[in-house]
PDB file of N, CA and C in Angstrom:
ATOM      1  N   UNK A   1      32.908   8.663  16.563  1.00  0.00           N
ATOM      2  CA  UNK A   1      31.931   7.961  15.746  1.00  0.00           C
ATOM      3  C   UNK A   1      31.825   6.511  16.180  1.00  0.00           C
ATOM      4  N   UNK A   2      30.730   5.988  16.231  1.00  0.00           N
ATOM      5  CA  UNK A   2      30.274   4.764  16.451  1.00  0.00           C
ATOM      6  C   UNK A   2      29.662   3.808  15.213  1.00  0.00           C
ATOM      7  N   UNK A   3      30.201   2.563  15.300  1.00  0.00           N
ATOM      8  CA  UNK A   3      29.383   1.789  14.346  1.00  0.00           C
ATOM      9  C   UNK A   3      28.620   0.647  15.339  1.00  0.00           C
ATOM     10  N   UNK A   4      27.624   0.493  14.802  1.00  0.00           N
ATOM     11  CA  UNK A   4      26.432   0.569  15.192  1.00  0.00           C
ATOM     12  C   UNK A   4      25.848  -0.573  13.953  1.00  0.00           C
ATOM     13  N   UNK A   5      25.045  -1.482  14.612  1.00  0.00           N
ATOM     14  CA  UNK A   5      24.386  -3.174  13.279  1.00  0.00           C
ATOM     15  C   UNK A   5      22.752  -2.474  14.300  1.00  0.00           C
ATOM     16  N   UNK A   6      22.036  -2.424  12.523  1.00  0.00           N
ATOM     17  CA  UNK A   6      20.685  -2.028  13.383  1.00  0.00           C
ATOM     18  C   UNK A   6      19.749  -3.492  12.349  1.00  0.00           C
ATOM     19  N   UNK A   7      19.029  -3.898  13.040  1.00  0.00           N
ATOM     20  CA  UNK A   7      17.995  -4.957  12.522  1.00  0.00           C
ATOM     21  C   UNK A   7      17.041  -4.667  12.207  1.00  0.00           C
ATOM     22  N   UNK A   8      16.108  -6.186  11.331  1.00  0.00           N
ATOM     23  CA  UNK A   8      14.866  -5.678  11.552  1.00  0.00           C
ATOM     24  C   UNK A   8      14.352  -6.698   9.981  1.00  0.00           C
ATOM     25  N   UNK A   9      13.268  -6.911  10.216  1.00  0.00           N
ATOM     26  CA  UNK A   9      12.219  -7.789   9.163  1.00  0.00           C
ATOM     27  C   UNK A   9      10.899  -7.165   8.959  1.00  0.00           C
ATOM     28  N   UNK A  10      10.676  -7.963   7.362  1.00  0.00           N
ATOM     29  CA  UNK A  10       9.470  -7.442   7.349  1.00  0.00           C
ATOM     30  C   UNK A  10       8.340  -8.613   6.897  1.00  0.00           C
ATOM     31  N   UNK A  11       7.408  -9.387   6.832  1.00  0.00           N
ATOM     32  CA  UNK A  11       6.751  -9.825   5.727  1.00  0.00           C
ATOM     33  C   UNK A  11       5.783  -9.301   4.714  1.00  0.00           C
ATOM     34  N   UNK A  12       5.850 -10.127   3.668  1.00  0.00           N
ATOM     35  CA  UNK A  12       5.016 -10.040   2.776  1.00  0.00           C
ATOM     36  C   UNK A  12       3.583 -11.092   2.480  1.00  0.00           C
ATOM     37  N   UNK A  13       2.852 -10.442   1.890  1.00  0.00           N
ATOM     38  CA  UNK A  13       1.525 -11.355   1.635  1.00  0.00           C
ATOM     39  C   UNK A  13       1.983 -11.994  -0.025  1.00  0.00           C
ATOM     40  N   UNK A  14       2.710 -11.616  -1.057  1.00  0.00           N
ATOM     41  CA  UNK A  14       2.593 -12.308  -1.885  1.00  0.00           C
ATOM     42  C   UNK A  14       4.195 -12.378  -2.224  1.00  0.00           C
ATOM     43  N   UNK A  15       4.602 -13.197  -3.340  1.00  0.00           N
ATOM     44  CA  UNK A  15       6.031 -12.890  -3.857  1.00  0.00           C
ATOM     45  C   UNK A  15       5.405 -12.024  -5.079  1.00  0.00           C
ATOM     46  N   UNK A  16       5.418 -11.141  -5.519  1.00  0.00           N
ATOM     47  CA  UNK A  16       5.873 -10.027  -6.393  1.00  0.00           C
ATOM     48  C   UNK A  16       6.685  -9.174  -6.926  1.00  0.00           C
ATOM     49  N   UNK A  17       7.171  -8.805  -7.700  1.00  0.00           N
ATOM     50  CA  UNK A  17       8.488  -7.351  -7.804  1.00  0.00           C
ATOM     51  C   UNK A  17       7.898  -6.279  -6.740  1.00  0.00           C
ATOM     52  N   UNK A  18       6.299  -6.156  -6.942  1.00  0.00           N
ATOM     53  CA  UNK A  18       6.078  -4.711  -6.663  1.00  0.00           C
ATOM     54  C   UNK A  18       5.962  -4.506  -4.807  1.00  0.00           C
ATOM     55  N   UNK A  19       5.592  -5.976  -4.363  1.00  0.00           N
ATOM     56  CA  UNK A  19       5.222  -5.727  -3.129  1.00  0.00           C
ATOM     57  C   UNK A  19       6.355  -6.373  -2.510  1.00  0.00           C
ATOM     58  N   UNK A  20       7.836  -6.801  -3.461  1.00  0.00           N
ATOM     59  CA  UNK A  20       8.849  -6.756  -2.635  1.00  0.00           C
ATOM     60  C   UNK A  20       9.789  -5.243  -2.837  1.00  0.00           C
ATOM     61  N   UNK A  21       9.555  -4.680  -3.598  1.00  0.00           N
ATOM     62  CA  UNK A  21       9.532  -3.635  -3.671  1.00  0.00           C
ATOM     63  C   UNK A  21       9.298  -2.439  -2.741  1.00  0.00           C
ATOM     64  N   UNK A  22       8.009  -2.508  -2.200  1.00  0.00           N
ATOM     65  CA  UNK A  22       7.035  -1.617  -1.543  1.00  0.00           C
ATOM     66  C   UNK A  22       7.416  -1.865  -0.042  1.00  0.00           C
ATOM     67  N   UNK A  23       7.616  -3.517   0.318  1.00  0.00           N
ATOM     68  CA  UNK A  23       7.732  -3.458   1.662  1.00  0.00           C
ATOM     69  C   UNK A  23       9.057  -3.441   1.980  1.00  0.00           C
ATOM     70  N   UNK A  24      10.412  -3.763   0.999  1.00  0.00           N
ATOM     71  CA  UNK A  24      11.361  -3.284   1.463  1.00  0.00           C
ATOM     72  C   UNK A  24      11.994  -1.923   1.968  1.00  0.00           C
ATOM     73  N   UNK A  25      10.820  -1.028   0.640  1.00  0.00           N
ATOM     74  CA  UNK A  25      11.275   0.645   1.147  1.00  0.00           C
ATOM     75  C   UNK A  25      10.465   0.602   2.794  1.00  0.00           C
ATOM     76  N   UNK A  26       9.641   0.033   2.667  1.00  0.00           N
ATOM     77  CA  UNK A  26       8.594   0.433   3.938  1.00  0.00           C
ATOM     78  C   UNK A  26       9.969   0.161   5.402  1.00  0.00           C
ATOM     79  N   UNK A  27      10.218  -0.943   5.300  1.00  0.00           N
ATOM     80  CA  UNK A  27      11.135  -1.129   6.565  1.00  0.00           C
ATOM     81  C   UNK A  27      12.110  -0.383   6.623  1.00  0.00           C
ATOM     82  N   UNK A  28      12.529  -0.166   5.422  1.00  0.00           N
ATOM     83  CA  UNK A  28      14.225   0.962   5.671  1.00  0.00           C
ATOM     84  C   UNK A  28      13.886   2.124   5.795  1.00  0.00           C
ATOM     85  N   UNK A  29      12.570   2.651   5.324  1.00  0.00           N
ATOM     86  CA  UNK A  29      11.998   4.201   5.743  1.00  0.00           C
ATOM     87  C   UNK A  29      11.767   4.062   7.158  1.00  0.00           C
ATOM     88  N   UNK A  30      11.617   3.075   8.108  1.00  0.00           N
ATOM     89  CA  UNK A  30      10.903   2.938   9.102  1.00  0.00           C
ATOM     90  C   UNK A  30      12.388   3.002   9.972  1.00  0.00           C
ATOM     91  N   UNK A  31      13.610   2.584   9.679  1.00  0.00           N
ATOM     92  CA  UNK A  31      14.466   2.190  10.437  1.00  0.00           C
ATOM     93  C   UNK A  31      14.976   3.451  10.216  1.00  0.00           C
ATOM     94  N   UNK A  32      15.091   3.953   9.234  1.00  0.00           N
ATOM     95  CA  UNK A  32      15.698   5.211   9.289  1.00  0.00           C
ATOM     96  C   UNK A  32      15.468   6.683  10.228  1.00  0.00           C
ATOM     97  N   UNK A  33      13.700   6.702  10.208  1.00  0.00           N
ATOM     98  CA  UNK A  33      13.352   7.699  10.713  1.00  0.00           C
ATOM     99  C   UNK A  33      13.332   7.448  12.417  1.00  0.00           C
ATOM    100  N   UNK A  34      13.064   5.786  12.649  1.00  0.00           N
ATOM    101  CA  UNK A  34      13.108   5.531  14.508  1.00  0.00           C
ATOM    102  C   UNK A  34      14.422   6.087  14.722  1.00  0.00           C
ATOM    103  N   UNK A  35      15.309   5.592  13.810  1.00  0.00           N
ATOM    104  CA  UNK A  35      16.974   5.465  14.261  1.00  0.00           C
ATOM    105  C   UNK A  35      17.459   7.438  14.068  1.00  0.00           C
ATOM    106  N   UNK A  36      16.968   7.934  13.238  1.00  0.00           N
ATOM    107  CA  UNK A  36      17.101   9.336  12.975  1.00  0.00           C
ATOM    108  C   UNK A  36      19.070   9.017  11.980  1.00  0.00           C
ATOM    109  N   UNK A  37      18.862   8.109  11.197  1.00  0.00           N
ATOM    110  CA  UNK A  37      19.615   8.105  10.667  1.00  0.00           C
ATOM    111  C   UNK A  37      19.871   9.143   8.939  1.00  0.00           C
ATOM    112  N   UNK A  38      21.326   8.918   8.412  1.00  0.00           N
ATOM    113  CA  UNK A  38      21.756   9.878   7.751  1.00  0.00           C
ATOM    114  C   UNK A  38      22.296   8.907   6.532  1.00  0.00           C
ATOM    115  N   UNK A  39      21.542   8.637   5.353  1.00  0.00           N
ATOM    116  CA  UNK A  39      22.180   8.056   4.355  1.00  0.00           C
ATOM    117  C   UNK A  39      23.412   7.652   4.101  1.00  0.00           C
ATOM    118  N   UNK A  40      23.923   8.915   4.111  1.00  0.00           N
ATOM    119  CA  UNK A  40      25.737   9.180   3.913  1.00  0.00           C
ATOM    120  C   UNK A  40      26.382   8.404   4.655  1.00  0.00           C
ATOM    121  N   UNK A  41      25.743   7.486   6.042  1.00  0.00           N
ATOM    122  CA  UNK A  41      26.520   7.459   7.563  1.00  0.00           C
ATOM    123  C   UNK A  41      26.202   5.485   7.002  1.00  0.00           C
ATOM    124  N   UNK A  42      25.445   4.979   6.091  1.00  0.00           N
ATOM    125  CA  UNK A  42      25.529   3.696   6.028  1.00  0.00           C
ATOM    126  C   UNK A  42      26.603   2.746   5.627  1.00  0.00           C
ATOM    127  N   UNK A  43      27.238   2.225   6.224  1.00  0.00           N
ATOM    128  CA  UNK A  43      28.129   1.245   5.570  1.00  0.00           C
ATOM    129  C   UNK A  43      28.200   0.500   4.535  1.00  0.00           C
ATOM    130  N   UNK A  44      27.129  -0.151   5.146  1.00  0.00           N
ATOM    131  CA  UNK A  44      26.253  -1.443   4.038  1.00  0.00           C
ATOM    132  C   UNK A  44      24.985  -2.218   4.772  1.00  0.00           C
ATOM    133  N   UNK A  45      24.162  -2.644   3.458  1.00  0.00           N
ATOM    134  CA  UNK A  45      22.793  -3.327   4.255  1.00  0.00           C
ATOM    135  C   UNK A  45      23.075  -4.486   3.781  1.00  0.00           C
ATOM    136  N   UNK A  46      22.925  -5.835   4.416  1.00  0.00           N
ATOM    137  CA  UNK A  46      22.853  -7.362   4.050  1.00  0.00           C
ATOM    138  C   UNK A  46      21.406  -7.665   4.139  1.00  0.00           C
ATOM    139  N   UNK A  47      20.748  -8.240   3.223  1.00  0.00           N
ATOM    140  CA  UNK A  47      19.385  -8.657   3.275  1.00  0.00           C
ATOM    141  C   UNK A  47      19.158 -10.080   3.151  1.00  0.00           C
ATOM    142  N   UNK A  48      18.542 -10.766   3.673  1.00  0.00           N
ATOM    143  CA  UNK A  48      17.877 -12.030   3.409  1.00  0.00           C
ATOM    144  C   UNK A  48      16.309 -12.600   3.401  1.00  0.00           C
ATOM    145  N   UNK A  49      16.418 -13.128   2.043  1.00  0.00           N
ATOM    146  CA  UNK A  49      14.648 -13.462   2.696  1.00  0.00           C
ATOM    147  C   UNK A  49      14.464 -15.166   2.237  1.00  0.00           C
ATOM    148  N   UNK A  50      13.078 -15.066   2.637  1.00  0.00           N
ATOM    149  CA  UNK A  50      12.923 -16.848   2.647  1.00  0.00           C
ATOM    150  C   UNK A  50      12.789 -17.100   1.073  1.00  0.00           C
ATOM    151  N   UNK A  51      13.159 -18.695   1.145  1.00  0.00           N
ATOM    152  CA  UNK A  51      13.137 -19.282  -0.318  1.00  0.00           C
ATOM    153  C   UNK A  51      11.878 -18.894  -1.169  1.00  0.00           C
ATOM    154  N   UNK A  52      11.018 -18.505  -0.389  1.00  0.00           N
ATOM    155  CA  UNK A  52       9.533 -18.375  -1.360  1.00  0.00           C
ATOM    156  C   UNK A  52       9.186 -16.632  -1.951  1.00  0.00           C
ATOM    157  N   UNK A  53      10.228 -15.984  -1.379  1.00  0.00           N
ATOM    158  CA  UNK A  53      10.775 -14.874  -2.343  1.00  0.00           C
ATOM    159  C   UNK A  53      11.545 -14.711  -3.412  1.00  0.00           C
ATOM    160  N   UNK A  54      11.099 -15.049  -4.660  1.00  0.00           N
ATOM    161  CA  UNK A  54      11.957 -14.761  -5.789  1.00  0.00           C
ATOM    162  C   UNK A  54      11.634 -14.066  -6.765  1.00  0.00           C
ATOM    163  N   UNK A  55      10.664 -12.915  -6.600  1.00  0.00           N
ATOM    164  CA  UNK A  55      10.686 -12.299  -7.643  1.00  0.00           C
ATOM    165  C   UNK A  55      11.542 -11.276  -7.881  1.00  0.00           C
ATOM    166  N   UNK A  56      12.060 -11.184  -7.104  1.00  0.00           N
ATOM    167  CA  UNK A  56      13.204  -9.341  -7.133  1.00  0.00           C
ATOM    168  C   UNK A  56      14.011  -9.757  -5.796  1.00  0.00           C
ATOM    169  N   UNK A  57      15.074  -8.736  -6.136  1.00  0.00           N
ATOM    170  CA  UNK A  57      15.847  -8.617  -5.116  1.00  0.00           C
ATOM    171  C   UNK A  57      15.547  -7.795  -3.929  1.00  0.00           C
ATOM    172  N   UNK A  58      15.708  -8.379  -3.022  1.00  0.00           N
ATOM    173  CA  UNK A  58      15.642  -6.291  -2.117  1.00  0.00           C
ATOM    174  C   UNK A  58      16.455  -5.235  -2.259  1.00  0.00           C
ATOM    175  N   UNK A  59      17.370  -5.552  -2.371  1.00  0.00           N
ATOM    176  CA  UNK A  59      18.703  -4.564  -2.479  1.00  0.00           C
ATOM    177  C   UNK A  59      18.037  -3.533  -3.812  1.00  0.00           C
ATOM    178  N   UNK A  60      17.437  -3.878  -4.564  1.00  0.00           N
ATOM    179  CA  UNK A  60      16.653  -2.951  -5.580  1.00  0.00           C
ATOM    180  C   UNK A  60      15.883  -1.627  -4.910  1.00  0.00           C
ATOM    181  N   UNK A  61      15.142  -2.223  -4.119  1.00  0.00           N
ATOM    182  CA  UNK A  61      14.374  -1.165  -3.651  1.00  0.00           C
ATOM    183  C   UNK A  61      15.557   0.044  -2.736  1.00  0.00           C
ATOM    184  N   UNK A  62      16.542  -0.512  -2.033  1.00  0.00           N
ATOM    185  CA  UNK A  62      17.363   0.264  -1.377  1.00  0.00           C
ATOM    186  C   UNK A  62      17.720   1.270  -2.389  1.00  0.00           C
ATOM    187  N   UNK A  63      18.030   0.602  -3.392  1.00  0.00           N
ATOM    188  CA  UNK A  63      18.638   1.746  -4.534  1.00  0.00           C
ATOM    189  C   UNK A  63      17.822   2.559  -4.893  1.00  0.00           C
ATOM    190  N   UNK A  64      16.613   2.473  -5.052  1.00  0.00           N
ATOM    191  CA  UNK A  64      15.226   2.970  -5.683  1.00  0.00           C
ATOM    192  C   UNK A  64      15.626   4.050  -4.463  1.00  0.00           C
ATOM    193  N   UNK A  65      15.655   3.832  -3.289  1.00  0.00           N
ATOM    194  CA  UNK A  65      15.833   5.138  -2.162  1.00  0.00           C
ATOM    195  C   UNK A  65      16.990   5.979  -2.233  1.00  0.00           C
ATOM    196  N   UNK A  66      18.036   5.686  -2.772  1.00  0.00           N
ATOM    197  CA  UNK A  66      18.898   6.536  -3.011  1.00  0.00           C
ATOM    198  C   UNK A  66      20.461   5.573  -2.061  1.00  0.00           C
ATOM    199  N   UNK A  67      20.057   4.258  -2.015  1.00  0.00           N
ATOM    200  CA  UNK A  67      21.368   3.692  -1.552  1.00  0.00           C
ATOM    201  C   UNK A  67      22.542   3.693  -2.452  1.00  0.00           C
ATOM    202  N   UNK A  68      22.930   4.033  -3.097  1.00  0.00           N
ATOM    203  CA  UNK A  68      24.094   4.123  -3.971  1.00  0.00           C
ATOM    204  C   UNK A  68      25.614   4.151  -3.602  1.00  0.00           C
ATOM    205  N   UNK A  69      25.805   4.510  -2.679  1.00  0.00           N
ATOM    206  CA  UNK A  69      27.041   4.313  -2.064  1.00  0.00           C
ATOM    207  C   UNK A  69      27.851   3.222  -1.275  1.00  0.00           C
ATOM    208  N   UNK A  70      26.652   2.561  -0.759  1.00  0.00           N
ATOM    209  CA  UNK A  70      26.682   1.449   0.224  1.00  0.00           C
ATOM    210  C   UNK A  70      27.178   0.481  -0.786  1.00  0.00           C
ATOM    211  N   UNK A  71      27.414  -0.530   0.438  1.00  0.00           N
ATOM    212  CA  UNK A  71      27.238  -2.186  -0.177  1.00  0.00           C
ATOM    213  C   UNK A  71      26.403  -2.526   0.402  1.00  0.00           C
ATOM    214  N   UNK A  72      25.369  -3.432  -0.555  1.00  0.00           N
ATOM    215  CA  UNK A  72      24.232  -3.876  -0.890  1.00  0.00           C
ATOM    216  C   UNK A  72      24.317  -5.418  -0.923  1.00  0.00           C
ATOM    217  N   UNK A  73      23.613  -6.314  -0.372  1.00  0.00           N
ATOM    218  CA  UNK A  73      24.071  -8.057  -0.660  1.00  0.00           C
ATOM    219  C   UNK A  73      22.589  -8.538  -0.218  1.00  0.00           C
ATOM    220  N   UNK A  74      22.396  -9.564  -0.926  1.00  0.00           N
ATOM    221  CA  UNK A  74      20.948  -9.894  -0.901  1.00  0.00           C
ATOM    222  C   UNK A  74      21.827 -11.950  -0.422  1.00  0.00           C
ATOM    223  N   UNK A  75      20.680 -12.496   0.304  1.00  0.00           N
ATOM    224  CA  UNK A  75      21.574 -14.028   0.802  1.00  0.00           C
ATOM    225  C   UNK A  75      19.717 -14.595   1.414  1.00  0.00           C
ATOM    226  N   UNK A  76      19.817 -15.805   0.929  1.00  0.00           N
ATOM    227  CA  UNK A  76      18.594 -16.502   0.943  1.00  0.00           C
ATOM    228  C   UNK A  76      18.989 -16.804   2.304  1.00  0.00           C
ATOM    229  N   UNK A  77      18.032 -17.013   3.194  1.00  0.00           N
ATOM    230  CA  UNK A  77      17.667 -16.965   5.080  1.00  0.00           C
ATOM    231  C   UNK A  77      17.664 -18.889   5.104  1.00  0.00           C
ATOM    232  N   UNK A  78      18.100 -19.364   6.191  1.00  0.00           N
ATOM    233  CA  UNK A  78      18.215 -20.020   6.206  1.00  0.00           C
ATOM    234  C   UNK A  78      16.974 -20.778   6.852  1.00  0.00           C
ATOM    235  N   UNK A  79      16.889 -21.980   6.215  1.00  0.00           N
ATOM    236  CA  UNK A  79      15.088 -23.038   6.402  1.00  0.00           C
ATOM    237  C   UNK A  79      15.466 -23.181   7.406  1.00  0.00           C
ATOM    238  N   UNK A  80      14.564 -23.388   8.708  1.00  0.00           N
ATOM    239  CA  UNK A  80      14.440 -23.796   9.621  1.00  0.00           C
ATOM    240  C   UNK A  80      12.953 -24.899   9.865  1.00  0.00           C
ATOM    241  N   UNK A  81      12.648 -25.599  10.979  1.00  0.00           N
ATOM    242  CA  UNK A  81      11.796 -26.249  10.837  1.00  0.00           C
ATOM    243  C   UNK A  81      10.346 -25.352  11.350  1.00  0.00           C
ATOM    244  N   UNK A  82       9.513 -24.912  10.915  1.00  0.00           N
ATOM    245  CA  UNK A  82       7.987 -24.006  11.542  1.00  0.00           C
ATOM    246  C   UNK A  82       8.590 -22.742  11.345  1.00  0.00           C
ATOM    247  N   UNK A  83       9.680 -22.089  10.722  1.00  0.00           N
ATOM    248  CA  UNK A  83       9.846 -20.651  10.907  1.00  0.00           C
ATOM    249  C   UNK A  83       9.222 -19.891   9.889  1.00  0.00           C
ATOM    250  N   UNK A  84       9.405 -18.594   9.666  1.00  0.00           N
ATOM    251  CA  UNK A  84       8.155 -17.767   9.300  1.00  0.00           C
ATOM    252  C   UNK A  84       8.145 -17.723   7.939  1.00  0.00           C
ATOM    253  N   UNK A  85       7.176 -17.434   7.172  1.00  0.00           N
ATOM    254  CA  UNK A  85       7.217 -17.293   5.691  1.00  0.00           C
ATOM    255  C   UNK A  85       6.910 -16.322   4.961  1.00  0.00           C
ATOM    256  N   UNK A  86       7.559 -16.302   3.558  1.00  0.00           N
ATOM    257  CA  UNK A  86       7.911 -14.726   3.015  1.00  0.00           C
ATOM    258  C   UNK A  86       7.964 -13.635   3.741  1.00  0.00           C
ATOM    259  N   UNK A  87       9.620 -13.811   4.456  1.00  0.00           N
ATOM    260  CA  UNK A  87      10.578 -12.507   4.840  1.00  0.00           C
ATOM    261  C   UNK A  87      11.536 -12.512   4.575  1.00  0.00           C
ATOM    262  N   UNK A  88      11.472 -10.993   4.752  1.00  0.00           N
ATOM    263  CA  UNK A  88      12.465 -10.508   4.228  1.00  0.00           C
ATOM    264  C   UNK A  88      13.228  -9.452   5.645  1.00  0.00           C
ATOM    265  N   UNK A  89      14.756 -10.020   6.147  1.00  0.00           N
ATOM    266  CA  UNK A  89      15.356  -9.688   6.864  1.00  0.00           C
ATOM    267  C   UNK A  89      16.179  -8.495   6.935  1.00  0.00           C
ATOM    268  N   UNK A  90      16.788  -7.367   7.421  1.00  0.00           N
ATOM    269  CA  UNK A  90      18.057  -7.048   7.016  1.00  0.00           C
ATOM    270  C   UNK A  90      18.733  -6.554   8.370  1.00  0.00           C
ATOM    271  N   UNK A  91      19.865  -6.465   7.774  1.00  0.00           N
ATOM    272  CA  UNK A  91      20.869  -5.341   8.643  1.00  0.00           C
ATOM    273  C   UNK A  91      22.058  -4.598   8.164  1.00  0.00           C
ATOM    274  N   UNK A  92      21.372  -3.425   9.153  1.00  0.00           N
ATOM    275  CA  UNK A  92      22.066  -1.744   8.564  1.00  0.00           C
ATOM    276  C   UNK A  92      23.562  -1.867   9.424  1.00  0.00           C
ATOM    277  N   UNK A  93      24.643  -1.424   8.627  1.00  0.00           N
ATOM    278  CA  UNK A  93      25.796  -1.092   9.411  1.00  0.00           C
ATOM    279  C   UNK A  93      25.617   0.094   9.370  1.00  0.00           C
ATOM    280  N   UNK A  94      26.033   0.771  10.425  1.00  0.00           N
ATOM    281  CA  UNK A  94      25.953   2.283  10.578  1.00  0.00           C
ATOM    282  C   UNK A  94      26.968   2.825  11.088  1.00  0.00           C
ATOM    283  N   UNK A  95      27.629   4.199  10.581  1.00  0.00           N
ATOM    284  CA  UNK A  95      28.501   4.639  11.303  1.00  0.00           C
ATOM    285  C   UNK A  95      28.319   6.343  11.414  1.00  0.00           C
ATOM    286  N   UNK A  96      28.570   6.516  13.001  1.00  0.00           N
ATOM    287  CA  UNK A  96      27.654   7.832  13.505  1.00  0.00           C
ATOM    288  C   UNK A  96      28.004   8.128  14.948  1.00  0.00           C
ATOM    289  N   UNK A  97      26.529   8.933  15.218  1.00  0.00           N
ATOM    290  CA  UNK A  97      26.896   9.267  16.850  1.00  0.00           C
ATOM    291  C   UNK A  97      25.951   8.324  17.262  1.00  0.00           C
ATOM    292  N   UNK A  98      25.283   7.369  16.636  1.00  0.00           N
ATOM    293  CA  UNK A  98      24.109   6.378  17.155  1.00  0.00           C
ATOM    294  C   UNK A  98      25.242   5.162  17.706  1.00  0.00           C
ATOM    295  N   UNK A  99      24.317   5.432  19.344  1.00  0.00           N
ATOM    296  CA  UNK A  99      25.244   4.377  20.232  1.00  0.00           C
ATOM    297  C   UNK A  99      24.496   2.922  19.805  1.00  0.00           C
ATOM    298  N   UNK A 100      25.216   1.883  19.923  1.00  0.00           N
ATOM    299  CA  UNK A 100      24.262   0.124  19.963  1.00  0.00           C
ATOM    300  C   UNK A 100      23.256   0.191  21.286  1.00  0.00           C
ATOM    301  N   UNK A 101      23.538   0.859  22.406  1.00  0.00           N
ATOM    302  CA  UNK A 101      22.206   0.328  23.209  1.00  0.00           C
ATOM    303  C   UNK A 101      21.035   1.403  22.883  1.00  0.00           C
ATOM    304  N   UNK A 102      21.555   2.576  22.204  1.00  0.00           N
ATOM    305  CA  UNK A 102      19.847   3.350  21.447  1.00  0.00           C
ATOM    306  C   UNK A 102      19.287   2.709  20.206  1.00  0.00           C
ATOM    307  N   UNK A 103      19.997   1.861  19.333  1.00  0.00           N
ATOM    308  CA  UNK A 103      19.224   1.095  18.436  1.00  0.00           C
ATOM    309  C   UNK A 103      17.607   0.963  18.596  1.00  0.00           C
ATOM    310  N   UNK A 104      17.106   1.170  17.478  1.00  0.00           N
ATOM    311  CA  UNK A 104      15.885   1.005  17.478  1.00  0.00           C
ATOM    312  C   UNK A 104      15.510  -0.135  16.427  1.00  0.00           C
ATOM    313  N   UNK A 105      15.340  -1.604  16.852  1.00  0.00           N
ATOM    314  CA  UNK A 105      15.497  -2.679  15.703  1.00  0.00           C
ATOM    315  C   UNK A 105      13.791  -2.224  15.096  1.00  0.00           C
ATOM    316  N   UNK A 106      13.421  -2.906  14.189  1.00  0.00           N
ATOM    317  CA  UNK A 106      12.393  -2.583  13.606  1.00  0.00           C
ATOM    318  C   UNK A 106      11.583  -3.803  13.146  1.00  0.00           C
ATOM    319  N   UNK A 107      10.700  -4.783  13.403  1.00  0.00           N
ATOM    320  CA  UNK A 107      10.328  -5.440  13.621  1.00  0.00           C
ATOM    321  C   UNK A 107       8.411  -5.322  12.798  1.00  0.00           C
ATOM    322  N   UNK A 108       8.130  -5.264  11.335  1.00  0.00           N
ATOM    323  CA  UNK A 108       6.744  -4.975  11.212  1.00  0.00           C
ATOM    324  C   UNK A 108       6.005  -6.301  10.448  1.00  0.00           C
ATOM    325  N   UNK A 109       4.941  -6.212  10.630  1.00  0.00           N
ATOM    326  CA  UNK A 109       3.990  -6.823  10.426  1.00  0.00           C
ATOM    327  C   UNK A 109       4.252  -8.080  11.091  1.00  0.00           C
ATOM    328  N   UNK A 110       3.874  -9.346  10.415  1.00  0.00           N
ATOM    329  CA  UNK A 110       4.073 -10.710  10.922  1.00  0.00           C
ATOM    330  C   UNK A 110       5.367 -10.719  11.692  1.00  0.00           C
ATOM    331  N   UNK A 111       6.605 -10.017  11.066  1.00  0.00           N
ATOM    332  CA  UNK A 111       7.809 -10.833  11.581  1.00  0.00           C
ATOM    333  C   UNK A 111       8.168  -9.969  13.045  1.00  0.00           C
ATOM    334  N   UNK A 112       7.139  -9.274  13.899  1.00  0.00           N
ATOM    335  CA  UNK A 112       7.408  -8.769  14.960  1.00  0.00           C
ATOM    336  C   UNK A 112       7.151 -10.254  15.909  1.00  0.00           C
ATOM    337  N   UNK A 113       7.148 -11.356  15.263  1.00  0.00           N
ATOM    338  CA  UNK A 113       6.865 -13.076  16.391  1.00  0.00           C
ATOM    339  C   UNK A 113       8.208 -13.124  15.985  1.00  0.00           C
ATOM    340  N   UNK A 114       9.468 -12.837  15.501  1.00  0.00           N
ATOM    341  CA  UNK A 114      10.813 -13.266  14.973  1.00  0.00           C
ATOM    342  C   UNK A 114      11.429 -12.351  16.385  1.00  0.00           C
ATOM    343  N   UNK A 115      11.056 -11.200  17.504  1.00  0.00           N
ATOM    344  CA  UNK A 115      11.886 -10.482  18.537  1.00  0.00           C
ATOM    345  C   UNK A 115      10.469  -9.869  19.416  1.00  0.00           C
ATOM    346  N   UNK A 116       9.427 -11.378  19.909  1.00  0.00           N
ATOM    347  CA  UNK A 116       8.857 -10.439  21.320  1.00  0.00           C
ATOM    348  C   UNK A 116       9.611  -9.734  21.875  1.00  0.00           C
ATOM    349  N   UNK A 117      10.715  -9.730  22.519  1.00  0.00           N
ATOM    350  CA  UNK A 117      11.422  -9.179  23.176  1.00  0.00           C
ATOM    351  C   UNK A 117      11.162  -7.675  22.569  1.00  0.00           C
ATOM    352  N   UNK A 118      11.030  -6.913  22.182  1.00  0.00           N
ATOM    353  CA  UNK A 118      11.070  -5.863  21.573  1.00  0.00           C
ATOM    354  C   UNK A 118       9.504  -5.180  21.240  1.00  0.00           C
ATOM    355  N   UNK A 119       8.767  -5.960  21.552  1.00  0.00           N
ATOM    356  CA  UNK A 119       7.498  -5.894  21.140  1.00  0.00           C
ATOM    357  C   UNK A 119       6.638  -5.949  22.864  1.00  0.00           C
ATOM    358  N   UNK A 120       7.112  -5.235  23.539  1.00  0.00           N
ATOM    359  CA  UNK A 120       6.900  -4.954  25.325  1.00  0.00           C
ATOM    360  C   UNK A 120       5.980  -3.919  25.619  1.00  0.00           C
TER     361      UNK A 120
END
């Protein structure tokens, strides 16, 4: 078994419950199915998003999916000077047969300018 840190951001157009809600499931459904991952196999997800997210947590929506086992931690992203606004970051610990160089980071909407590299 391998453990395995998989990435990945998302933004949002407003701060809301519902559309931090909506786009947090959106990225972890997205990381899950590139990665062909297995609930059971998560360690824990750490999330961060920018100061201008405060209506909800993310770690909510994980649960809303059935994260219950994991550890869950939500941590405000740190200001930088021109960096991007309302995102929301995370990363999956994983433990499995998923090697680190098959990672599939996940990168949608706006915050795919946070890893050109990946965007080839």
């Amino acid at each position: 078994m391998n453990t395995t840190s998989i990435r990945g951001a998302i933004t949002l157009k407003e701060n809301n419950e519902k559309e931090i809600i909506i786009s947090t499931k959106e990225l972890l459904l997205e990381i899950e199915n590139k990665n062909n991952l297995n609930r059971e196999n998560v360690i824990s997800i750490l999330f961060s998003s920018t100061k201008d997210l405060t209506a909800e947590y993310p770690a909510k929506a994980a649960r809303l999916l059935g994260y219950t086992q994991c550890g869950l931690m939500c941590f405000n992203e740190m200001e930088v000077v021109g960096s991007i606004n309302k995102c929301i970051r995370v990363m999956v610990l994983y433990q499995g047969s998923l090697e680190q160089r098959n990672v599939k980071h996940i990168y949608l909407r706006d915050a795919k300018t946070l890893r050109p590299d990946l965007n080839k």
